[in-house]
PDB file of N, CA and C in Angstrom:
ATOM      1  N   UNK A   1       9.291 -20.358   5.250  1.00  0.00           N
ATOM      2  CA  UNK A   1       8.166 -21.127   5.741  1.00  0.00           C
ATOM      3  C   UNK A   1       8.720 -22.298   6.553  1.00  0.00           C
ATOM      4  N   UNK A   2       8.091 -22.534   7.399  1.00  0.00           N
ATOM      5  CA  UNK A   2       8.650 -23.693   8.268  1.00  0.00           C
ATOM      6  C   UNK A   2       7.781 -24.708   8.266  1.00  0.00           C
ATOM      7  N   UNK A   3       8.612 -26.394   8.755  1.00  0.00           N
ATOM      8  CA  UNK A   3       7.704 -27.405   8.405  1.00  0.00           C
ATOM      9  C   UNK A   3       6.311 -27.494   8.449  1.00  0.00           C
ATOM     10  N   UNK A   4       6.212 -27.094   9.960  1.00  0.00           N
ATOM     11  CA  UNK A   4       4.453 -27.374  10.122  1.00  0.00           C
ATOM     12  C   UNK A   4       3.525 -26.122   9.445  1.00  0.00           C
ATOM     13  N   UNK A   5       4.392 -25.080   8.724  1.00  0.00           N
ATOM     14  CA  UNK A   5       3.705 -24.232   7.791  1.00  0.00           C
ATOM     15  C   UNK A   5       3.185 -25.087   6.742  1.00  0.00           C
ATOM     16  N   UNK A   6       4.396 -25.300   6.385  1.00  0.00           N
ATOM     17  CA  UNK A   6       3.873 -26.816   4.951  1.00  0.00           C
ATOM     18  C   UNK A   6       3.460 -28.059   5.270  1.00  0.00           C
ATOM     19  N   UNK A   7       3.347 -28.490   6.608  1.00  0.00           N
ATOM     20  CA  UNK A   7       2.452 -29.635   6.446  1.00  0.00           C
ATOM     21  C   UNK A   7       0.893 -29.200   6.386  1.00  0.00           C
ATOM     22  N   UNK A   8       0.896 -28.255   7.352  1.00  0.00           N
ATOM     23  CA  UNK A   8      -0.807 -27.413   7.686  1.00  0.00           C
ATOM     24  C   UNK A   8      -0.922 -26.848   6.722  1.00  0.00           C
ATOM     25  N   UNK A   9      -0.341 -26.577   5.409  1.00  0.00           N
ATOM     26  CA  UNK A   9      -1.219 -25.615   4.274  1.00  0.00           C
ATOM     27  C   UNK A   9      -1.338 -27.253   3.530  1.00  0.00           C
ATOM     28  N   UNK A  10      -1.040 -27.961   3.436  1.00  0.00           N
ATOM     29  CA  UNK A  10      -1.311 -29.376   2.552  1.00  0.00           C
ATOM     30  C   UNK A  10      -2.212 -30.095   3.244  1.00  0.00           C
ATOM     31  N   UNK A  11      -2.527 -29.690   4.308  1.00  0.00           N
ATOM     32  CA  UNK A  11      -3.756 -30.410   4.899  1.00  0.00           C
ATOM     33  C   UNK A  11      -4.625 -29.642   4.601  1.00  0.00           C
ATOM     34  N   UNK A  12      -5.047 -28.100   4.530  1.00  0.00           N
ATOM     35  CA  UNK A  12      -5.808 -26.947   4.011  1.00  0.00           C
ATOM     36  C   UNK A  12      -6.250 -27.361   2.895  1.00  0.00           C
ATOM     37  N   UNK A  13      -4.968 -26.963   2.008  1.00  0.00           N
ATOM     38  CA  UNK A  13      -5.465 -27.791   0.442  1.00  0.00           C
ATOM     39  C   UNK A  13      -6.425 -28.834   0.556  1.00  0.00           C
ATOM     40  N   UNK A  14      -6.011 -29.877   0.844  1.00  0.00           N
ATOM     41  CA  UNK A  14      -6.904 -31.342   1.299  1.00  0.00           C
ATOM     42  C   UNK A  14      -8.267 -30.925   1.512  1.00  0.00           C
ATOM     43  N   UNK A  15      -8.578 -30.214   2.638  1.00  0.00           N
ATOM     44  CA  UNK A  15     -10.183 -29.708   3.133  1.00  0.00           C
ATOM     45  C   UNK A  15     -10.547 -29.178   1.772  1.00  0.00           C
ATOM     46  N   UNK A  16      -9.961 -28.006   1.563  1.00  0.00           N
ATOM     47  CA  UNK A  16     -10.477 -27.546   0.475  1.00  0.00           C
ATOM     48  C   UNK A  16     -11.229 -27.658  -0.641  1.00  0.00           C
ATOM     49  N   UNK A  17     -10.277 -28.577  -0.798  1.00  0.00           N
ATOM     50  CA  UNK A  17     -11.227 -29.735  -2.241  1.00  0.00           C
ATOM     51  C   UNK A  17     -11.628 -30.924  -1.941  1.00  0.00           C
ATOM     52  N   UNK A  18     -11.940 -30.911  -1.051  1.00  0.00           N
ATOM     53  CA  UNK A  18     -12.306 -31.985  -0.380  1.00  0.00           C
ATOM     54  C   UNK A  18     -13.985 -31.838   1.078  1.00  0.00           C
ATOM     55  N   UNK A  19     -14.550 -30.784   0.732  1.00  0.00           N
ATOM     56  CA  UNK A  19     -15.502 -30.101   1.768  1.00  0.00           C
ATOM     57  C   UNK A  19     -16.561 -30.546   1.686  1.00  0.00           C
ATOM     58  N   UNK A  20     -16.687 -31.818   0.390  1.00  0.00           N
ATOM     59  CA  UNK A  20     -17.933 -32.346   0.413  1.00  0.00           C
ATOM     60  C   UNK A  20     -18.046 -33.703   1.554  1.00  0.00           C
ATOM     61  N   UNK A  21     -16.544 -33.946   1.595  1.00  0.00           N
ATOM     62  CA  UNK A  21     -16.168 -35.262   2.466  1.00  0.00           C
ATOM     63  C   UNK A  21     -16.427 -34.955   3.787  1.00  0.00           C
ATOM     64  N   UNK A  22     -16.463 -35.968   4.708  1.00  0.00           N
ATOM     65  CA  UNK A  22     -16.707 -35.809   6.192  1.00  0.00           C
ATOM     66  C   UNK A  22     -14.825 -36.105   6.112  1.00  0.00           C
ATOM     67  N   UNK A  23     -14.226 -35.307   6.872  1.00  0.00           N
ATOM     68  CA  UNK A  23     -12.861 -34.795   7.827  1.00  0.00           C
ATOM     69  C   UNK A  23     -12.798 -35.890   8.936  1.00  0.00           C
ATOM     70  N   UNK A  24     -11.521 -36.240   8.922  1.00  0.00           N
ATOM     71  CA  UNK A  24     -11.345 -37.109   9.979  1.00  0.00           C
ATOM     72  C   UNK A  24      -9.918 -36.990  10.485  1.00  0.00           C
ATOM     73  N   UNK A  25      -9.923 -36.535  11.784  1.00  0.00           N
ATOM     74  CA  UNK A  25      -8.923 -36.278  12.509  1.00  0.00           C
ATOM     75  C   UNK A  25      -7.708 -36.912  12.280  1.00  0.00           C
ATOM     76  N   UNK A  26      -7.651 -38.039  12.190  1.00  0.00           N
ATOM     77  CA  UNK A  26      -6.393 -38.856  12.668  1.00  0.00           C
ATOM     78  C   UNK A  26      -6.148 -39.157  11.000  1.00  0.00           C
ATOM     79  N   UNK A  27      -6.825 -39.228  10.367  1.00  0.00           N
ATOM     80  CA  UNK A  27      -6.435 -38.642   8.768  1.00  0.00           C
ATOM     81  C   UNK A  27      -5.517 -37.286   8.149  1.00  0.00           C
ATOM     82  N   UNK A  28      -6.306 -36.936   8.456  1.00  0.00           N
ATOM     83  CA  UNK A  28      -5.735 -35.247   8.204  1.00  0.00           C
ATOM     84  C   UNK A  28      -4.110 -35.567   9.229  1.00  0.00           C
ATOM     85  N   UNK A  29      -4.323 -35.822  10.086  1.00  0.00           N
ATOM     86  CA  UNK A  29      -3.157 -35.748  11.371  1.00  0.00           C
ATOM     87  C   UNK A  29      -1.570 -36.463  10.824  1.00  0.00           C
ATOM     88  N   UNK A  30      -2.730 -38.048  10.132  1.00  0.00           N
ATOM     89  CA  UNK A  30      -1.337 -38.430   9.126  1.00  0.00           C
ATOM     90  C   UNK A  30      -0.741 -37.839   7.858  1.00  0.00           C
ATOM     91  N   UNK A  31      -1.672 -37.122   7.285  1.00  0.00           N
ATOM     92  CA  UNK A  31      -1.403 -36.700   5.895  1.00  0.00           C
ATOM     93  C   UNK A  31      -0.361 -35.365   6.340  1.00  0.00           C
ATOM     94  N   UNK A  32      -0.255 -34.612   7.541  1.00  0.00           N
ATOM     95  CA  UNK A  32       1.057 -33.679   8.336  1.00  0.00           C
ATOM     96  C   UNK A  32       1.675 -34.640   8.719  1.00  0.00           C
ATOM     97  N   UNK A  33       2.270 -36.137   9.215  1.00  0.00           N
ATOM     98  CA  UNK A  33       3.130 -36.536  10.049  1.00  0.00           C
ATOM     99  C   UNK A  33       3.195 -36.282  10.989  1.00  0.00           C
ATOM    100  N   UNK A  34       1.976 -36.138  11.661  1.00  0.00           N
ATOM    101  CA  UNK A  34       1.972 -35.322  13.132  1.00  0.00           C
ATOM    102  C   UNK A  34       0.750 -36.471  14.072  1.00  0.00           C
ATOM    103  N   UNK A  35       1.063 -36.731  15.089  1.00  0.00           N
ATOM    104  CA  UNK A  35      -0.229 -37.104  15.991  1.00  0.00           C
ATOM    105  C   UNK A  35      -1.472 -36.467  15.988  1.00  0.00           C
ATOM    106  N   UNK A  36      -2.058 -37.133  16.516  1.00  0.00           N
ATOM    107  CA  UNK A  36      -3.620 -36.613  16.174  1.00  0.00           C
ATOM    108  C   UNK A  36      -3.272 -35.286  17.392  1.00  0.00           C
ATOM    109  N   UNK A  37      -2.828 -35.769  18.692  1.00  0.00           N
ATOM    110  CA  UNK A  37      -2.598 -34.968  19.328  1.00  0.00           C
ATOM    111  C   UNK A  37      -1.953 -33.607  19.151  1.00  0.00           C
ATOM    112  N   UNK A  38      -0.906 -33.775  18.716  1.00  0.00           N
ATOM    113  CA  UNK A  38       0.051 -32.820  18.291  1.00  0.00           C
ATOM    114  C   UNK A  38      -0.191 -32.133  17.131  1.00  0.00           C
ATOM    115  N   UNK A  39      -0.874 -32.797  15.949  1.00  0.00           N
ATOM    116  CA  UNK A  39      -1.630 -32.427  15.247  1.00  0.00           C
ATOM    117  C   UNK A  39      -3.120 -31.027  15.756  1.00  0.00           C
ATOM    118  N   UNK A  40      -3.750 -31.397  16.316  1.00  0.00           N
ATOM    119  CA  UNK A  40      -4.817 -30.646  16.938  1.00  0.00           C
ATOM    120  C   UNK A  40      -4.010 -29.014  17.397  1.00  0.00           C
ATOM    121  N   UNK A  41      -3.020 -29.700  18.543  1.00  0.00           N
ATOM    122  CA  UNK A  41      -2.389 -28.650  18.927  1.00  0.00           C
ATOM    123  C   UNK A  41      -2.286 -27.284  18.409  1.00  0.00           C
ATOM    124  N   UNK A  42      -1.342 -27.885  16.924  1.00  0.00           N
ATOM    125  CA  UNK A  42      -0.805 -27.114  16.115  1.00  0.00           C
ATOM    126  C   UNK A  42      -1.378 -26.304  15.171  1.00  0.00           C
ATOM    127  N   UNK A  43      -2.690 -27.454  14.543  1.00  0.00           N
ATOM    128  CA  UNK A  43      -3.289 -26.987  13.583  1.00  0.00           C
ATOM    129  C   UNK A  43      -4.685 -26.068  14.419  1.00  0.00           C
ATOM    130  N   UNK A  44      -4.924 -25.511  15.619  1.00  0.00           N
ATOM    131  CA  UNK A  44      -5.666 -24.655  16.345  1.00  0.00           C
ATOM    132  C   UNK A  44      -4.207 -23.262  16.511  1.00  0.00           C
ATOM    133  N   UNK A  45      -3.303 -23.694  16.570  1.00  0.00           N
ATOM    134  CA  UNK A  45      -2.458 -22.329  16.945  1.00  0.00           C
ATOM    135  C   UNK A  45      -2.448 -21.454  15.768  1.00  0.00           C
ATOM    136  N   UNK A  46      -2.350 -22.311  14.708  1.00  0.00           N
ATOM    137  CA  UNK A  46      -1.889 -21.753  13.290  1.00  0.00           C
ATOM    138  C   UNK A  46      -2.986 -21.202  12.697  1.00  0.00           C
ATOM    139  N   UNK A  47      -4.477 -21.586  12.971  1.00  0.00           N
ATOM    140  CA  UNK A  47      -5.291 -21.402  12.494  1.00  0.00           C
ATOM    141  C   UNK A  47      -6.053 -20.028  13.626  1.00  0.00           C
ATOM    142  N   UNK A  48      -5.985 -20.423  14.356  1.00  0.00           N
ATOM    143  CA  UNK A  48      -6.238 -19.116  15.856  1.00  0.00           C
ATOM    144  C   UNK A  48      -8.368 -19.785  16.225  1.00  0.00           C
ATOM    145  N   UNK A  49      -8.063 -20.700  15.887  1.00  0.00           N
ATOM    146  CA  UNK A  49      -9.329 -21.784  15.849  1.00  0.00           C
ATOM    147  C   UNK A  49      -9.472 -22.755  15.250  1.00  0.00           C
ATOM    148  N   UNK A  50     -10.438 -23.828  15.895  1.00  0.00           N
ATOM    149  CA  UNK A  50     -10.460 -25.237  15.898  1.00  0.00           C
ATOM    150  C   UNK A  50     -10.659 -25.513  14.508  1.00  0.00           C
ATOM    151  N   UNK A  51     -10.322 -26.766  14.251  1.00  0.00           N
ATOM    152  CA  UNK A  51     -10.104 -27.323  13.098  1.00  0.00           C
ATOM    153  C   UNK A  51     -11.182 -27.377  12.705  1.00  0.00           C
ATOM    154  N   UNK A  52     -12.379 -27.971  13.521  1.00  0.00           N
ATOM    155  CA  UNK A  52     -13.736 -27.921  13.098  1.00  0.00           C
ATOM    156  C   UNK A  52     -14.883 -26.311  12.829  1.00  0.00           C
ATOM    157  N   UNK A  53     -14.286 -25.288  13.492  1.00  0.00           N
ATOM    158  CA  UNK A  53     -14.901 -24.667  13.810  1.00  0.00           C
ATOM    159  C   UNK A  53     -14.263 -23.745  11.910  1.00  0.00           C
ATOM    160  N   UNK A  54     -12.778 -24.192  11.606  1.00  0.00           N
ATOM    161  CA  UNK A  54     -12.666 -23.793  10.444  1.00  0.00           C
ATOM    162  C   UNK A  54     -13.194 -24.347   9.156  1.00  0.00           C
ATOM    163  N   UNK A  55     -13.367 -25.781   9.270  1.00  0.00           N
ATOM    164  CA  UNK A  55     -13.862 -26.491   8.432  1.00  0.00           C
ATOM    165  C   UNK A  55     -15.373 -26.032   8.181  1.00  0.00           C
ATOM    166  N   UNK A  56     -16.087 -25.907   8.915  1.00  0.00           N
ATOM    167  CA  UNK A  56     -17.428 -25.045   8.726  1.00  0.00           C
ATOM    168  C   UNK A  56     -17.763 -23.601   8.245  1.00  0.00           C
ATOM    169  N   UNK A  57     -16.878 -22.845   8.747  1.00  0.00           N
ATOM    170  CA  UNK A  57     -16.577 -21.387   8.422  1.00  0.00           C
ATOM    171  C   UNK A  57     -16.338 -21.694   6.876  1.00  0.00           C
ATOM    172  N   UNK A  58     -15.310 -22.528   6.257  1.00  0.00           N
ATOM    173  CA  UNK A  58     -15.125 -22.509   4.968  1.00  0.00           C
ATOM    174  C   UNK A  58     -15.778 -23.046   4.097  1.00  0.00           C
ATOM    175  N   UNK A  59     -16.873 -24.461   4.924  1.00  0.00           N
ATOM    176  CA  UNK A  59     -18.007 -24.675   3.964  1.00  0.00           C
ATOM    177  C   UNK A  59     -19.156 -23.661   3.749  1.00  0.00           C
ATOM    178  N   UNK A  60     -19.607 -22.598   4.374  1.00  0.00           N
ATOM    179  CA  UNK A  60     -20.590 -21.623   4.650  1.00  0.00           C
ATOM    180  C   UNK A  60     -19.898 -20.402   3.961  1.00  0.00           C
ATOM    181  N   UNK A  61     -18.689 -19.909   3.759  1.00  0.00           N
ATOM    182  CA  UNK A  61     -17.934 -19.312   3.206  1.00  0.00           C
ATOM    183  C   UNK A  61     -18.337 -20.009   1.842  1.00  0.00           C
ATOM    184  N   UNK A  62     -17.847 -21.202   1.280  1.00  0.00           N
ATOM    185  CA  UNK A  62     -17.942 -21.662   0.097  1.00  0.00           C
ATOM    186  C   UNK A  62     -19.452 -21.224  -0.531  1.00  0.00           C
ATOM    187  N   UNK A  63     -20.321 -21.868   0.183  1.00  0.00           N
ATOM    188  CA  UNK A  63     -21.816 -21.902   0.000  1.00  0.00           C
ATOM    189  C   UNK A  63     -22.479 -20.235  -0.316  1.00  0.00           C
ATOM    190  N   UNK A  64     -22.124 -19.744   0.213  1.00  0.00           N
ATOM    191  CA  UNK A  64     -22.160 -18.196   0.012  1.00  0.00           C
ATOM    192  C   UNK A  64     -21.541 -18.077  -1.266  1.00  0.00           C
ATOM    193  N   UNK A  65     -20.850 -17.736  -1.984  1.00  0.00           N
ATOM    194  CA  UNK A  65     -19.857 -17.682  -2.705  1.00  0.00           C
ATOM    195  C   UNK A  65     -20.654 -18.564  -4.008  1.00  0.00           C
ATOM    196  N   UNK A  66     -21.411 -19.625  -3.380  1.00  0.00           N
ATOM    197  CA  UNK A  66     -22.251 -20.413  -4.691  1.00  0.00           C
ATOM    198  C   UNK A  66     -23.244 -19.482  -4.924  1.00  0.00           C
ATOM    199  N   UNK A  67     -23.980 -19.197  -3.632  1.00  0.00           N
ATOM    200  CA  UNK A  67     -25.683 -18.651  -3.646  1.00  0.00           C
ATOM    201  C   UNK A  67     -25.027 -17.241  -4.392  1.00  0.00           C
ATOM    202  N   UNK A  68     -24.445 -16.926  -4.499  1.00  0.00           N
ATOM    203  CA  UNK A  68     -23.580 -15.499  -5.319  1.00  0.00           C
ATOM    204  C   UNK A  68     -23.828 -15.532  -6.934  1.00  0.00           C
ATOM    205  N   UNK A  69     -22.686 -16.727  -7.001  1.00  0.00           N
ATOM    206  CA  UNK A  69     -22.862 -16.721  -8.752  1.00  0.00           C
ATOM    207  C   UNK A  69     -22.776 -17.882  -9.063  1.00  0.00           C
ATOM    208  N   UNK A  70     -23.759 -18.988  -8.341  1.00  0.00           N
ATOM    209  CA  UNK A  70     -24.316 -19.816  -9.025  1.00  0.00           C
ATOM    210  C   UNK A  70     -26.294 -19.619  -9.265  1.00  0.00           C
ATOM    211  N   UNK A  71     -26.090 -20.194 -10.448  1.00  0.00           N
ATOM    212  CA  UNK A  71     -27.705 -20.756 -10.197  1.00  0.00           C
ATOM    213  C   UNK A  71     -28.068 -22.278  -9.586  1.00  0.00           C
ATOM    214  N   UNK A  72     -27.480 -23.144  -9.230  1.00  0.00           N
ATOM    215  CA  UNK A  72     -27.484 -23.830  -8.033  1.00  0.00           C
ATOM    216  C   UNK A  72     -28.708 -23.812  -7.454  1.00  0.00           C
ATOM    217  N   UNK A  73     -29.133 -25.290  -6.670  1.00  0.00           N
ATOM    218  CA  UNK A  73     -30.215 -25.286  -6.205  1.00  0.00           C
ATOM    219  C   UNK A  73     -29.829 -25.012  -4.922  1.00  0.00           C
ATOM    220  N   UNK A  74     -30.316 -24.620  -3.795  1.00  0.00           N
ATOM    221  CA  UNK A  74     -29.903 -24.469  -2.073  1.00  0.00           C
ATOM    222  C   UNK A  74     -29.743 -25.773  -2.080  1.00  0.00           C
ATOM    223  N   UNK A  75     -30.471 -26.831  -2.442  1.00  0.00           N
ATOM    224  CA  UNK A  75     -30.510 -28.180  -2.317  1.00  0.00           C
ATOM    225  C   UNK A  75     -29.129 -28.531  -2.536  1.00  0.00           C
ATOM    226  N   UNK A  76     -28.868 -28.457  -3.831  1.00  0.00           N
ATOM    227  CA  UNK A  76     -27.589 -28.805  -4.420  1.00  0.00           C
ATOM    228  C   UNK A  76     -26.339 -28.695  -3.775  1.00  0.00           C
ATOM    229  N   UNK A  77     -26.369 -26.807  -3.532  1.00  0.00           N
ATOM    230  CA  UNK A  77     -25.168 -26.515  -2.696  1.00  0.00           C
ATOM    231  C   UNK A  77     -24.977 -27.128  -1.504  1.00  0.00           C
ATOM    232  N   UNK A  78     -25.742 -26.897  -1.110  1.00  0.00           N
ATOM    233  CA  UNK A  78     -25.958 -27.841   0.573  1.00  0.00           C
ATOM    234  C   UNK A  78     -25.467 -29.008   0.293  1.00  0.00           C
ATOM    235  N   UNK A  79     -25.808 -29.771  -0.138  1.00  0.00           N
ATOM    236  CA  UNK A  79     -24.767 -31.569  -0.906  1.00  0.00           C
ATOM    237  C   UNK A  79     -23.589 -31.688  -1.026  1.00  0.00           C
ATOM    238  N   UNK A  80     -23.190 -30.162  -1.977  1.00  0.00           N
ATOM    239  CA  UNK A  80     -22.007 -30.052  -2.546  1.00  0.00           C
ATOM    240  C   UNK A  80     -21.130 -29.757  -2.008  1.00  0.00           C
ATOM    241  N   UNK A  81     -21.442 -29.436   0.047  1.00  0.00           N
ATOM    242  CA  UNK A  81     -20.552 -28.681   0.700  1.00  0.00           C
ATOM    243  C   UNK A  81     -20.326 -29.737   2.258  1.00  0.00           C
ATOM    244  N   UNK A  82     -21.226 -30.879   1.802  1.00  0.00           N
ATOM    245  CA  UNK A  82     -21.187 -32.259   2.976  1.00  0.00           C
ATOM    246  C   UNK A  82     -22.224 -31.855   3.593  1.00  0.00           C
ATOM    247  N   UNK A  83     -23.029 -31.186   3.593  1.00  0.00           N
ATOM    248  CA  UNK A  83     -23.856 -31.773   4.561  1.00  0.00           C
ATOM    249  C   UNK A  83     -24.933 -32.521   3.990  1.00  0.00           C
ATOM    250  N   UNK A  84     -25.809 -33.058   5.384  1.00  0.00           N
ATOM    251  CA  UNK A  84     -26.659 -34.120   4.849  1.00  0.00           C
ATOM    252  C   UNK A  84     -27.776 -34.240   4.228  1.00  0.00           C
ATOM    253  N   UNK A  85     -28.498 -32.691   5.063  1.00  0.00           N
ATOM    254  CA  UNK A  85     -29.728 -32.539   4.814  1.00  0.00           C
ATOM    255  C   UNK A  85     -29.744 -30.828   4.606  1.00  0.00           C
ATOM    256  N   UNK A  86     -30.344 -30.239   3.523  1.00  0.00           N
ATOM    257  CA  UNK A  86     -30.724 -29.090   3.133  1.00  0.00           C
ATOM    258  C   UNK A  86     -30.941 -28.369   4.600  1.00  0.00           C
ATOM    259  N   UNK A  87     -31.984 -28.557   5.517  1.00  0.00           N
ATOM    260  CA  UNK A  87     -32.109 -28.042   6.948  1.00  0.00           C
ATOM    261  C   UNK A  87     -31.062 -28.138   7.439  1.00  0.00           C
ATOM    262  N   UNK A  88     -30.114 -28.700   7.925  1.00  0.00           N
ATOM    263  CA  UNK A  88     -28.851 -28.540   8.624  1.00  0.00           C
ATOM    264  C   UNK A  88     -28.219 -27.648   7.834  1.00  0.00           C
ATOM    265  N   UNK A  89     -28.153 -27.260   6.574  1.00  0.00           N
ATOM    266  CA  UNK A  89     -27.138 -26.348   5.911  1.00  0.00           C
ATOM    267  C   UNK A  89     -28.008 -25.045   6.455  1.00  0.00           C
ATOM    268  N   UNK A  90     -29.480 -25.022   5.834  1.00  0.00           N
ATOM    269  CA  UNK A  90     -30.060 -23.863   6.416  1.00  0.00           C
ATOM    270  C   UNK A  90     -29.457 -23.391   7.483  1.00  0.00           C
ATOM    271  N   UNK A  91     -29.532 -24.311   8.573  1.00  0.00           N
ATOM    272  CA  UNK A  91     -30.225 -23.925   9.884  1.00  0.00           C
ATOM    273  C   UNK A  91     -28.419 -23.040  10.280  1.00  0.00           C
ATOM    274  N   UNK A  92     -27.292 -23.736   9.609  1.00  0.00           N
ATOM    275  CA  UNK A  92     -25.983 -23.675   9.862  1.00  0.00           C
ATOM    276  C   UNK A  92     -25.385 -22.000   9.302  1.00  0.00           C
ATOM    277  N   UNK A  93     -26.355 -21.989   8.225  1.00  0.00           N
ATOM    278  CA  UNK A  93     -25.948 -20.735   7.517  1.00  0.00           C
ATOM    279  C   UNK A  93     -26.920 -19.514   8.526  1.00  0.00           C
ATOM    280  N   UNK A  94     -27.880 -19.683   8.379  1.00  0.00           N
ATOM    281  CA  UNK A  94     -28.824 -18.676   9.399  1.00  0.00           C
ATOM    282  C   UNK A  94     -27.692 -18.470  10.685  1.00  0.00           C
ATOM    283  N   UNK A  95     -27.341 -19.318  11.076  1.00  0.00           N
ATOM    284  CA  UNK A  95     -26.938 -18.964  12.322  1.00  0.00           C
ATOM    285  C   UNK A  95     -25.410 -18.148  12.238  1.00  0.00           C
ATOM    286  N   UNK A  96     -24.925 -18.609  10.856  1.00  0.00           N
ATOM    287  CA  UNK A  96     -23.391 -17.839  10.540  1.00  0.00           C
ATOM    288  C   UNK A  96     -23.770 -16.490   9.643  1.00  0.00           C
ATOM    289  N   UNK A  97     -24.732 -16.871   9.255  1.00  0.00           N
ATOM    290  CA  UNK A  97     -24.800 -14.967   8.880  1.00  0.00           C
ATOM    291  C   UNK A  97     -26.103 -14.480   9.090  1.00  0.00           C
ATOM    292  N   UNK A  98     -27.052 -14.745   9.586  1.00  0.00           N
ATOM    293  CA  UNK A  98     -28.197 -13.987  10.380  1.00  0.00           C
ATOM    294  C   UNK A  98     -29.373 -13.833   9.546  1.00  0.00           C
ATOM    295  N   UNK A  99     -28.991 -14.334   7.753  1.00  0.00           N
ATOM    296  CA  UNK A  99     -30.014 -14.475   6.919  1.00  0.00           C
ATOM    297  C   UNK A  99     -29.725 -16.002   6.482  1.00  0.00           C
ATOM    298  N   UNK A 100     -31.485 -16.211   5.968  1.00  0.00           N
ATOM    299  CA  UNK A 100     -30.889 -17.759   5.257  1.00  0.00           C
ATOM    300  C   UNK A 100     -30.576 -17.852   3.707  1.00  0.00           C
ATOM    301  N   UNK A 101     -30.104 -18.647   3.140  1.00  0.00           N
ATOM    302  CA  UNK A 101     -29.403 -18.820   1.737  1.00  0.00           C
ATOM    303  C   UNK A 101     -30.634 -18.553   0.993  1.00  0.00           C
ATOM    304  N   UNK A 102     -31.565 -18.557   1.463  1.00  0.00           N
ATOM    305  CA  UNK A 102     -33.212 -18.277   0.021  1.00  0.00           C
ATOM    306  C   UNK A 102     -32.975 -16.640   0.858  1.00  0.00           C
ATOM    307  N   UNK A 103     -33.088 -16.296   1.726  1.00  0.00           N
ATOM    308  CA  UNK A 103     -32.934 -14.234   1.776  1.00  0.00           C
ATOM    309  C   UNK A 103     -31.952 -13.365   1.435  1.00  0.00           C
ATOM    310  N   UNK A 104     -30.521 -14.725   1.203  1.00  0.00           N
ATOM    311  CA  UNK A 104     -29.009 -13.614   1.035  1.00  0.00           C
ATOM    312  C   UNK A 104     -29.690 -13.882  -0.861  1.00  0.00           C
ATOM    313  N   UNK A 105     -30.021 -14.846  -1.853  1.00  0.00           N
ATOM    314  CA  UNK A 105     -29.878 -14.906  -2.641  1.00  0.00           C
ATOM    315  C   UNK A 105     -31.286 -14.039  -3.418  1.00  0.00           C
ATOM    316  N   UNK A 106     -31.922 -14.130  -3.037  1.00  0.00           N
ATOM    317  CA  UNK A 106     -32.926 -12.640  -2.885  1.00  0.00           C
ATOM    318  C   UNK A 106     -32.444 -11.339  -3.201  1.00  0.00           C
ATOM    319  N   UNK A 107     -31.549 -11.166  -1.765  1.00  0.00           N
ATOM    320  CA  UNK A 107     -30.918  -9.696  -1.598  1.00  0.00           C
ATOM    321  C   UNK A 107     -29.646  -9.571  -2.570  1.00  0.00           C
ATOM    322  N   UNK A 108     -28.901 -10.760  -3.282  1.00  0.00           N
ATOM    323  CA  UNK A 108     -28.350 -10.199  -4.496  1.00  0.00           C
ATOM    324  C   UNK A 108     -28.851 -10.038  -5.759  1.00  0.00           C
ATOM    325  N   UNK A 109     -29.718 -10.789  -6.004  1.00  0.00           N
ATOM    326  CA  UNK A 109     -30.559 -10.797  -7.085  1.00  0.00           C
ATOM    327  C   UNK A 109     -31.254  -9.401  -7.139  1.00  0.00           C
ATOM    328  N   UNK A 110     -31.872  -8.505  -6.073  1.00  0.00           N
ATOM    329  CA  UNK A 110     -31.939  -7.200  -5.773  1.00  0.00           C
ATOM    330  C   UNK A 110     -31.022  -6.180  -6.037  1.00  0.00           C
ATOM    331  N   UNK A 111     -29.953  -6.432  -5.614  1.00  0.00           N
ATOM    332  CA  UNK A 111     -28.713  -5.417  -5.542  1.00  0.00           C
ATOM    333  C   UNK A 111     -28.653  -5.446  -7.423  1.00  0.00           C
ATOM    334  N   UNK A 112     -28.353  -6.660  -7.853  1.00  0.00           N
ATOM    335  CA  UNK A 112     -27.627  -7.050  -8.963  1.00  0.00           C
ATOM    336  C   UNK A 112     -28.704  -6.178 -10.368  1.00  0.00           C
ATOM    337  N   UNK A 113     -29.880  -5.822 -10.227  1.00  0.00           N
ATOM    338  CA  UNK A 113     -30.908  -5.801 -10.965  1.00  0.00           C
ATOM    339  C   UNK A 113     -31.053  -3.892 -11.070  1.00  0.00           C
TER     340      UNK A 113
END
């Protein structure tokens, strides 16, 4: 593994448990030893997409993964994953998987029965 393997999986970690927090560039950038610049760079090559565009993928990933096997409120999860308002999580998830979190949790509760 090479350095910026291990600085970029310790910044991963970081998001990770950390997805309820708002992300901040030049944070994350110090916690690698890297410029924000150089930072960006790197952490888009390694990732094969933007830092932001992963940070969302993995809160909506997460959130899924609740509406699964939690009983969780949509309300709740939505909180629990940073965003601000229940509608922005909606509106964020509809658009990443084509149903909303009250129709995917429906359609397992269906399958599951």
């Amino acid at each position: 593994m090479n350095i910026y393997q291990e600085k970029i999986n310790k910044v991963l970690s970081y998001i990770d448990f950390h997805l309820d927090e708002k992300q901040d560039l030049e944070q994350l950038a110090n916690m690698a030893f890297l410029s924000k610049f150089h930072f960006h760079r790197i952490i888009t090559s390694y990732l094969g997409e933007s830092l932001a565009t992963y940070i969302n993928r993995i809160k909506l990933e997460k959130a899924a993964t609740l509406l699964k096997y939690s009983d969780n409120a949509i309300e709740k999860i939505a909180y629990s994953i940073g965003y601000e308002t229940p509608t922005a999580f909606t509106k964020a998830f509809k658009k990443a998987f084509k149903v909303s979190p009250t129709e995917l949790r429906k359609a397992i509760a269906v399958v599951l029965i």
